[in-house]
Protein backbone atom coordinates (compact mmCIF):
# COMPACT_ATOMS: atom_id res chain seq x y z
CA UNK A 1 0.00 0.00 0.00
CA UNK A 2 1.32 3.40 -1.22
CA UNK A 3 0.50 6.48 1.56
CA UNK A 4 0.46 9.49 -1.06
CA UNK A 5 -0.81 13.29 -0.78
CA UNK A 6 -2.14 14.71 -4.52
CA UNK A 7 -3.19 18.07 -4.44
CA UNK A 8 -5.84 16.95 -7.30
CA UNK A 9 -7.20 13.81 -5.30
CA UNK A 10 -7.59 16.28 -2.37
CA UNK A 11 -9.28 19.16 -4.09
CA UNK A 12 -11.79 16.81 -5.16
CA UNK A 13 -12.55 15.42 -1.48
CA UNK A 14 -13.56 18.75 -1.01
CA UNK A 15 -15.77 19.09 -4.15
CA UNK A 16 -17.47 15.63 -2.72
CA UNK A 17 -18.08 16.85 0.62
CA UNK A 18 -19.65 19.93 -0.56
CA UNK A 19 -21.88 18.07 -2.92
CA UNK A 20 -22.83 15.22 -0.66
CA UNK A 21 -23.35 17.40 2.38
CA UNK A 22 -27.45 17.92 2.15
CA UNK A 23 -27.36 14.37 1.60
CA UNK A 24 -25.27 12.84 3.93
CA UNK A 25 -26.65 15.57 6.56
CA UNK A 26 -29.86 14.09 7.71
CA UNK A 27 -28.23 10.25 7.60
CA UNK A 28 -25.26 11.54 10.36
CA UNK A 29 -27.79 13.70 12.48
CA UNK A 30 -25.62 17.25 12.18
CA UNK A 31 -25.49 19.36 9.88
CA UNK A 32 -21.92 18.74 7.61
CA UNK A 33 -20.23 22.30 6.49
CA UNK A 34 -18.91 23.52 3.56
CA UNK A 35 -15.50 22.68 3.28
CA UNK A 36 -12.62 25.07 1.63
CA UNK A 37 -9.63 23.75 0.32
CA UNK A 38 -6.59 25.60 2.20
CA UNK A 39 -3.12 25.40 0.23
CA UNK A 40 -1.20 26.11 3.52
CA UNK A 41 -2.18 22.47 5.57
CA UNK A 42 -0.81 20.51 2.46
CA UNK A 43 3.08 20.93 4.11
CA UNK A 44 1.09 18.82 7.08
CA UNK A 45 -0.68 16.47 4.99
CA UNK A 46 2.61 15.37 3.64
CA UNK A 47 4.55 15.09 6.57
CA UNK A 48 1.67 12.93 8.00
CA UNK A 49 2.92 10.42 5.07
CA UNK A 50 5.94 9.70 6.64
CA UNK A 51 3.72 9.50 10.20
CA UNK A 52 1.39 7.35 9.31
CA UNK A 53 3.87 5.04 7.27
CA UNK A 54 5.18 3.87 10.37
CA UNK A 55 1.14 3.52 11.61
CA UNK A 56 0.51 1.39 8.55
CA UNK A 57 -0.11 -2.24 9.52
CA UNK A 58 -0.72 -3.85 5.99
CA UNK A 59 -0.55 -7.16 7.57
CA UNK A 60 -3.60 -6.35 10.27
CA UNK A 61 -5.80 -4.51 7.70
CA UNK A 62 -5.92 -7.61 5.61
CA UNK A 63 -6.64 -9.79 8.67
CA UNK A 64 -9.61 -7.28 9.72
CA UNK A 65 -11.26 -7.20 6.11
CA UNK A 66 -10.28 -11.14 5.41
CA UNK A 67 -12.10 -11.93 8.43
CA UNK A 68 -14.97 -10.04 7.77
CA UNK A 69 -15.75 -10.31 3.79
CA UNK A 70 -13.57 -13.57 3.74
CA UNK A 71 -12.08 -11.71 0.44
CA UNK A 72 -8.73 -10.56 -0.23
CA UNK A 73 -8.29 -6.56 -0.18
CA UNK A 74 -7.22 -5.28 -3.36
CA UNK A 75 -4.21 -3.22 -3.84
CA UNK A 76 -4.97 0.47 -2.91
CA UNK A 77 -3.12 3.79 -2.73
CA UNK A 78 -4.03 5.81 0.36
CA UNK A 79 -4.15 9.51 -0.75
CA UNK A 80 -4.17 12.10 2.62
CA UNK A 81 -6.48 14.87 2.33
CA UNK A 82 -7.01 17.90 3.93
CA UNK A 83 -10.56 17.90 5.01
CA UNK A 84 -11.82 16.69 8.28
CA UNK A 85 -13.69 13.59 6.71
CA UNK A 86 -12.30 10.65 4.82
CA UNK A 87 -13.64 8.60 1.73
CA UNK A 88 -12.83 5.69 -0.65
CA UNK A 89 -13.33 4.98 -4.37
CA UNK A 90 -13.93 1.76 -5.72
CA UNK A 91 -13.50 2.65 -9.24
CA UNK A 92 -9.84 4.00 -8.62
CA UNK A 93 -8.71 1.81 -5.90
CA UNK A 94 -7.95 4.47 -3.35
CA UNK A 95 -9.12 5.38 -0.01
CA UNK A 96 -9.02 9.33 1.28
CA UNK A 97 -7.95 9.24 4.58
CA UNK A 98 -8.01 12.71 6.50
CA UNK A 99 -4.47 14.27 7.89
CA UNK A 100 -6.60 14.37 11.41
CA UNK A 101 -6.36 11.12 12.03
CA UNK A 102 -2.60 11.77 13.77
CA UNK A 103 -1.94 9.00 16.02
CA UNK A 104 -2.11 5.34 15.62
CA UNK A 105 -5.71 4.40 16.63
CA UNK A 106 -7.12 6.69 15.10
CA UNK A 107 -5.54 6.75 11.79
CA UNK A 108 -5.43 2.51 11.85
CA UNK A 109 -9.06 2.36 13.19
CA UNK A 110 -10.08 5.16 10.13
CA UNK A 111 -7.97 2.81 7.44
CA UNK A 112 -9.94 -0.51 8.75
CA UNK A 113 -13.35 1.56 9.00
CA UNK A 114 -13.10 3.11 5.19
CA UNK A 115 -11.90 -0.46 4.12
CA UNK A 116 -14.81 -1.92 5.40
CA UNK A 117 -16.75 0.66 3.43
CA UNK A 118 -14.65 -0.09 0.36
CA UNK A 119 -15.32 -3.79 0.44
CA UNK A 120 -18.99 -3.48 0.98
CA UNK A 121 -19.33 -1.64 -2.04
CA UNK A 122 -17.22 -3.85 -3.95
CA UNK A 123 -18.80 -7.42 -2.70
CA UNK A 124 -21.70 -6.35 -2.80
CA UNK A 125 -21.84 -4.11 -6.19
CA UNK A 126 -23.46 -0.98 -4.02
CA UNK A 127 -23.05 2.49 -5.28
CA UNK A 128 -20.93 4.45 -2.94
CA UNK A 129 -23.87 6.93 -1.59
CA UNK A 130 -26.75 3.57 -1.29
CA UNK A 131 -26.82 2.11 1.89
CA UNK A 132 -24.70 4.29 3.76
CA UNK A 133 -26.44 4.05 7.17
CA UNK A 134 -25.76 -0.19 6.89
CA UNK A 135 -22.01 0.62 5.83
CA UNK A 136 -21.68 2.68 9.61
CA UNK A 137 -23.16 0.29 11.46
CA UNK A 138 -21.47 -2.42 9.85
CA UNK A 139 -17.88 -1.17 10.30
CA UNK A 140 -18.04 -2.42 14.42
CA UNK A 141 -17.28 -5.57 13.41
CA UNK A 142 -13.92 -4.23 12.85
CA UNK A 143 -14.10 -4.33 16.45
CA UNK A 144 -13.54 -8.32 16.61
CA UNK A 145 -10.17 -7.69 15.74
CA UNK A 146 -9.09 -5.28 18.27
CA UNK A 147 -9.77 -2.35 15.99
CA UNK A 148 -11.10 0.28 18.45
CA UNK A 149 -13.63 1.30 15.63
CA UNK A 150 -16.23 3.56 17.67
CA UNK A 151 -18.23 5.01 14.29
CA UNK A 152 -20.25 7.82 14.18
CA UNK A 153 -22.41 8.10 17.78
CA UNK A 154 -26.34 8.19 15.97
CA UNK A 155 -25.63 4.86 15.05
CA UNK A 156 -24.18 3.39 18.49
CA UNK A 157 -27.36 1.30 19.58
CA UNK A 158 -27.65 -0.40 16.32
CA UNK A 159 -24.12 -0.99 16.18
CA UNK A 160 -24.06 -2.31 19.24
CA UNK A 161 -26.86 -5.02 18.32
CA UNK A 162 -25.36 -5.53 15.11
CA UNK A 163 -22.25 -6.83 16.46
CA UNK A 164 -23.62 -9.28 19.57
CA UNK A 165 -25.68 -10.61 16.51
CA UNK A 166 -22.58 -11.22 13.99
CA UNK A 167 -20.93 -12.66 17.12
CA UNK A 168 -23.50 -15.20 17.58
CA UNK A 169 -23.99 -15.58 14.21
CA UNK A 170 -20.97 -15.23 12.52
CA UNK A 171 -22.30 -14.37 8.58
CA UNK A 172 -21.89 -11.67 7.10
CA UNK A 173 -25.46 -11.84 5.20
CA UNK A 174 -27.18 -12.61 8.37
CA UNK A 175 -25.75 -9.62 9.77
CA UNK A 176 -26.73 -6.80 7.02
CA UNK A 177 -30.17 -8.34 6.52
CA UNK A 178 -30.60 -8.06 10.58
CA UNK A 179 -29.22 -4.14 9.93
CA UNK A 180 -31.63 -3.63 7.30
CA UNK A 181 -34.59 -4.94 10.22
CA UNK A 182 -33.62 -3.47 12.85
């Protein structure tokens, strides 16, 4: 896995914030801002390449999502931006992780939770904005493998339930259709 920063890859994180926000607004429960791009935190986005290089646990990540799609994660580029959210793209192979994230739980726990987003969409053929509130719930299974994944906090109940079912379970399907009822 490559840890980049792109100036281009960035500016558009900020164009998809800004055009997702009404969206994605009322599915988080607060209101998202508009986001500007700001030319002076890219020096910190690319030290936090070198940072997080040393945070990067290639080995773990593929344990997490193994265990949980029982696929292979694909080869992916990690791009830093310089917003206050991070994203993925399935088309492109990348994930958009945000230069926040500046200590090793959170930036792992952000890598396993927008890889778990990632894979979703790819398994399952889902468009990146469809289904969003089962792809936040779903990410606390990254818990089972001491990922200290604690997701957004309007989804904290369900998560909760969604994860003493998978444990008792332990399928995947089960799991999102019991998301989907619950």
């Amino acid at each position: 896995m490559k840890i980049k920063y792109s100036e281009k890859k960035d500016r558009e994180m900020f164009a998809e914030v800004n055009k997702m926000r009404n969206k994605l607004s009322p599915i988080f429960g607060f209101d998202f801002p508009k986001v500007e791009f700001d030319k002076k935190l890219i020096p910190i986005a690319k030290v936090m390449i070198k940072v997080w290089k040393t945070f990067l646990n290639e080995n773990k990540l593929k344990k997490v999502i193994k265990g949980i799609y029982n696929k292979d994660l694909p080869k992916l580029t990690i791009y830093i931006n310089t917003t206050p959210f991070s994203s993925w793209n399935t088309k492109e192979r990348y994930l958009s992780l945000s230069y926040t994230r500046n200590n090793y739980n959170k930036f792992f726990s952000t890598l396993c939770h927008e890889s778990n987003h990632f894979m979703y969409d790819s398994t399952f053929d889902i468009k990146k904005y469809e289904d969003t509130e089962i792809k936040e719930i779903l990410t606390v299974l990254n818990n089972i493998f001491g990922v200290e994944d604690k997701g957004w906090k309007k989804f904290s109940k369900k998560r909760k339930r969604a994860l003493d079912f998978y444990k008792k379970e332990r399928n995947l399907e089960k799991t999102i259709k019991y998301i989907k009822n619950v």
